[in-house]
C-alpha atoms as a PDB file:
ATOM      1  CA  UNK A   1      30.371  92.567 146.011  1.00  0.00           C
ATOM      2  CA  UNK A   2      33.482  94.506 146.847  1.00  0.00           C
ATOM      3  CA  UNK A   3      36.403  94.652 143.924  1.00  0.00           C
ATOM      4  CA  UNK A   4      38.951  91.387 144.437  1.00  0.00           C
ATOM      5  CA  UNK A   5      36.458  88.858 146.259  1.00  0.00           C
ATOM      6  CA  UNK A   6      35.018  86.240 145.056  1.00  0.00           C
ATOM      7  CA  UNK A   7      31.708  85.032 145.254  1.00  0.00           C
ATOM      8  CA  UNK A   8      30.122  82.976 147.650  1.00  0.00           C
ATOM      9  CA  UNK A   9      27.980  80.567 144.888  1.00  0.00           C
ATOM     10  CA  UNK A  10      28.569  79.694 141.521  1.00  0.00           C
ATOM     11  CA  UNK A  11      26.088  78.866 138.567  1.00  0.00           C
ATOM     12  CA  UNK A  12      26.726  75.216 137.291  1.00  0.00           C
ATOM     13  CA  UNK A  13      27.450  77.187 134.031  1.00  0.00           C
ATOM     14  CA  UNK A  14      30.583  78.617 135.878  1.00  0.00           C
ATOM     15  CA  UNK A  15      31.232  75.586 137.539  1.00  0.00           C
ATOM     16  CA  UNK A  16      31.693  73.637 134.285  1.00  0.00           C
ATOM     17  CA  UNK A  17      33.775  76.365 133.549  1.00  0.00           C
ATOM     18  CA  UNK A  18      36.026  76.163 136.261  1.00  0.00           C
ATOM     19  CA  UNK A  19      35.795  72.253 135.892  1.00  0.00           C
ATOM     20  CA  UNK A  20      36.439  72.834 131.904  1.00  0.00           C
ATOM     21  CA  UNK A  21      33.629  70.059 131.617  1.00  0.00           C
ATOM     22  CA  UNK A  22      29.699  70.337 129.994  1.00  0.00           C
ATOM     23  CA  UNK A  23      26.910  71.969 132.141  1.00  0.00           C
ATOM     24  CA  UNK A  24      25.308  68.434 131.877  1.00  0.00           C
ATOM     25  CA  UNK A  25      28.396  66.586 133.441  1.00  0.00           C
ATOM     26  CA  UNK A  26      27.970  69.208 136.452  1.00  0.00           C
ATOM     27  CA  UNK A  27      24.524  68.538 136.778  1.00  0.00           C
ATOM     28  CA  UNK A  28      25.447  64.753 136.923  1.00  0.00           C
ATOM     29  CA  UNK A  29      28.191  65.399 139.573  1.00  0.00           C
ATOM     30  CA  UNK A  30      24.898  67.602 141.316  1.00  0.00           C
ATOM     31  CA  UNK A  31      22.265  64.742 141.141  1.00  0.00           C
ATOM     32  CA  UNK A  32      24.461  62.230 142.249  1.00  0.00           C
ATOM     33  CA  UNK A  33      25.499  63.944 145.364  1.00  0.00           C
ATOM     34  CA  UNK A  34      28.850  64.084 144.287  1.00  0.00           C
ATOM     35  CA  UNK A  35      29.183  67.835 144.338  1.00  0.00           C
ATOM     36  CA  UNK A  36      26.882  69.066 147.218  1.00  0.00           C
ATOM     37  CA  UNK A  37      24.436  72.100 145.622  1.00  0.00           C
ATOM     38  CA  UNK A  38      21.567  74.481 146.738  1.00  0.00           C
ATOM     39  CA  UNK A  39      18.621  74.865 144.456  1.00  0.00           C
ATOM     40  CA  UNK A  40      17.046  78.457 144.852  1.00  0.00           C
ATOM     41  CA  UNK A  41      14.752  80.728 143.786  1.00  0.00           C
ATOM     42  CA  UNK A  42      11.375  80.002 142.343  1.00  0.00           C
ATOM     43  CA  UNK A  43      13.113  78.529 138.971  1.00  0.00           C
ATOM     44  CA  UNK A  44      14.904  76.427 141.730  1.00  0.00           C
ATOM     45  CA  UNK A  45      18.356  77.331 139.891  1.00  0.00           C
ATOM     46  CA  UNK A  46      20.931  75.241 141.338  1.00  0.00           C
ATOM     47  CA  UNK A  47      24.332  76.671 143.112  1.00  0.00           C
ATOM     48  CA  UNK A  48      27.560  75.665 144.277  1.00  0.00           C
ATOM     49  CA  UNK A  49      29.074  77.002 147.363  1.00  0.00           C
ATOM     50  CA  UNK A  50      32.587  78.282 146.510  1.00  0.00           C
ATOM     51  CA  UNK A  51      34.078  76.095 148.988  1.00  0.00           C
ATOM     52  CA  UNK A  52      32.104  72.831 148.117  1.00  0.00           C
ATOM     53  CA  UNK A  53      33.432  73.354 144.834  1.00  0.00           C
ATOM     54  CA  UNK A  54      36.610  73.764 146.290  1.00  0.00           C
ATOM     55  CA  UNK A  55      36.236  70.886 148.449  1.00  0.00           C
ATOM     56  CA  UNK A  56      35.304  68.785 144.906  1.00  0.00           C
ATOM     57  CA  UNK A  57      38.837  69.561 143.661  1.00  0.00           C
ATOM     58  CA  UNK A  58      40.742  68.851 146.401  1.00  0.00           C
ATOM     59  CA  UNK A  59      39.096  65.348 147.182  1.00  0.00           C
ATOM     60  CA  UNK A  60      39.733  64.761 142.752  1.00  0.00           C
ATOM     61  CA  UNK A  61      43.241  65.237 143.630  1.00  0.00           C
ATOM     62  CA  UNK A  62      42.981  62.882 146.380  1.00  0.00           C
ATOM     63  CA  UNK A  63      41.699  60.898 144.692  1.00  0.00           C
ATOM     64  CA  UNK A  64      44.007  60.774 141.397  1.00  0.00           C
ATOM     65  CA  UNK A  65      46.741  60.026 144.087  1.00  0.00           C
ATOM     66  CA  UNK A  66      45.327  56.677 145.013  1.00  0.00           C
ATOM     67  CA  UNK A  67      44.751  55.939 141.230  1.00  0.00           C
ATOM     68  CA  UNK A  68      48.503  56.254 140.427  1.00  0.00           C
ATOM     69  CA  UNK A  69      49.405  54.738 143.992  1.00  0.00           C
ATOM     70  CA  UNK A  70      47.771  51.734 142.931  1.00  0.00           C
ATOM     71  CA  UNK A  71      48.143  51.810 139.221  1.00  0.00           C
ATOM     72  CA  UNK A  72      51.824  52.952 138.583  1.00  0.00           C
ATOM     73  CA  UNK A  73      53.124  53.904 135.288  1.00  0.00           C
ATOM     74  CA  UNK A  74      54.989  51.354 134.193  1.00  0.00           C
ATOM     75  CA  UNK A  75      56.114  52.355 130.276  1.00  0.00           C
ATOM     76  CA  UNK A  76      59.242  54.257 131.198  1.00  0.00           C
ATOM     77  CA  UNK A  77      60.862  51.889 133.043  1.00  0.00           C
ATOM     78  CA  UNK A  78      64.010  49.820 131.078  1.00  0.00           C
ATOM     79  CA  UNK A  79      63.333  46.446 129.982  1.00  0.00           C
ATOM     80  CA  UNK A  80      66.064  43.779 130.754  1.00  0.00           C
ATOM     81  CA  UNK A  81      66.357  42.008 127.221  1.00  0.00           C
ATOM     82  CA  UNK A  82      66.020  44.429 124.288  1.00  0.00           C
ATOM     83  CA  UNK A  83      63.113  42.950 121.606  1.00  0.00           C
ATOM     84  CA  UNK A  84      65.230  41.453 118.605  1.00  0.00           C
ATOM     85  CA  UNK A  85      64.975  43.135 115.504  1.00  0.00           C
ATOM     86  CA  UNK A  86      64.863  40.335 113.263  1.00  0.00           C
ATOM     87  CA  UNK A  87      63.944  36.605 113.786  1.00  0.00           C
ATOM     88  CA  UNK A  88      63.686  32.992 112.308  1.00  0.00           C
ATOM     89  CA  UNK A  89      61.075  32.633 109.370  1.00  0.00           C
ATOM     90  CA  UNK A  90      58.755  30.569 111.126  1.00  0.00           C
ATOM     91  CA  UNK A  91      58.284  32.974 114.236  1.00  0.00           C
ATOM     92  CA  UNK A  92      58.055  35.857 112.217  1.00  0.00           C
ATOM     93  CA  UNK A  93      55.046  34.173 110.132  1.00  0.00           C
ATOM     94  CA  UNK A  94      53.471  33.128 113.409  1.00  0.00           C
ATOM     95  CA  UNK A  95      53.787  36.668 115.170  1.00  0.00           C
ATOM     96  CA  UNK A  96      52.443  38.512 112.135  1.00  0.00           C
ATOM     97  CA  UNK A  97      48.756  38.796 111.567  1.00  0.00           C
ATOM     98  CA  UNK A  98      46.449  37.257 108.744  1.00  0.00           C
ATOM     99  CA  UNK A  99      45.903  39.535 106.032  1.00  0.00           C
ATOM    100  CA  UNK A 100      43.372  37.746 103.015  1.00  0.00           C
ATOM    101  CA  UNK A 101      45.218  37.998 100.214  1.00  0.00           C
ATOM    102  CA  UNK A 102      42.840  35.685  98.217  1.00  0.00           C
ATOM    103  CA  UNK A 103      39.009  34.832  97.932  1.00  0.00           C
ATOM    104  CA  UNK A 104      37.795  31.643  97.960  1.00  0.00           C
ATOM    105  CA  UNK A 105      36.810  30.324  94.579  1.00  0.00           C
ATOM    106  CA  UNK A 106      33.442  31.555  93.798  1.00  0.00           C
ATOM    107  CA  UNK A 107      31.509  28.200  91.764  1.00  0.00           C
ATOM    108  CA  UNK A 108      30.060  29.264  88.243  1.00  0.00           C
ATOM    109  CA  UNK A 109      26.433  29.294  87.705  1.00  0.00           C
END
């Protein structure tokens, strides 16, 4: 292969490299047709076409678009009332959880 190309096919080794994810979650993404592959050789070792791989990340990005086009962030944005910091007895009781702070009575023998 000439000095400053790239190859053609990568190893799912090098793909969950690339991917920073396990060998097995490649083979997943593989199997379920997710990332097209080539199994060759008499092994039947599987490859991934540089551009399917490629092709993968660009359609995740896609993808991650519609996610936060749907699903908007919403913890930044400025409430209209401030939370109060303190409050009357009774709601403070009822907003804080039940802690045991006793046992029941345990009957003698």
């Amino acid at each position: 292969m000439p000095a400053g190309s790239s190859p053609r096919f990568f190893a799912l080794t090098e793909v969950a490299e690339v991917l920073s994810i396990s060998v097995s979650q490649v083979y997943a993404l593989v199997r379920r047709g997710d990332l097209p592959a080539i199994k060759i050789g008499g092994r039947g070792q599987w490859r991934v076409e540089a551009s399917e791989l490629e092709a993968y990340i660009a359609e995740a990005y896609a993808s991650t678009r519609r996610f936060i086009a749907d699903h908007p962030f919403i913890g930044d944005e400025p409430t209209e009332e401030p939370a109060e910091a303190s409050s009357s007895e009774g709601e403070a009781d009822a907003a804080e959880p039940a802690t045991p702070t006793s046992r029941a009575p345990v009957s003698p023998r």
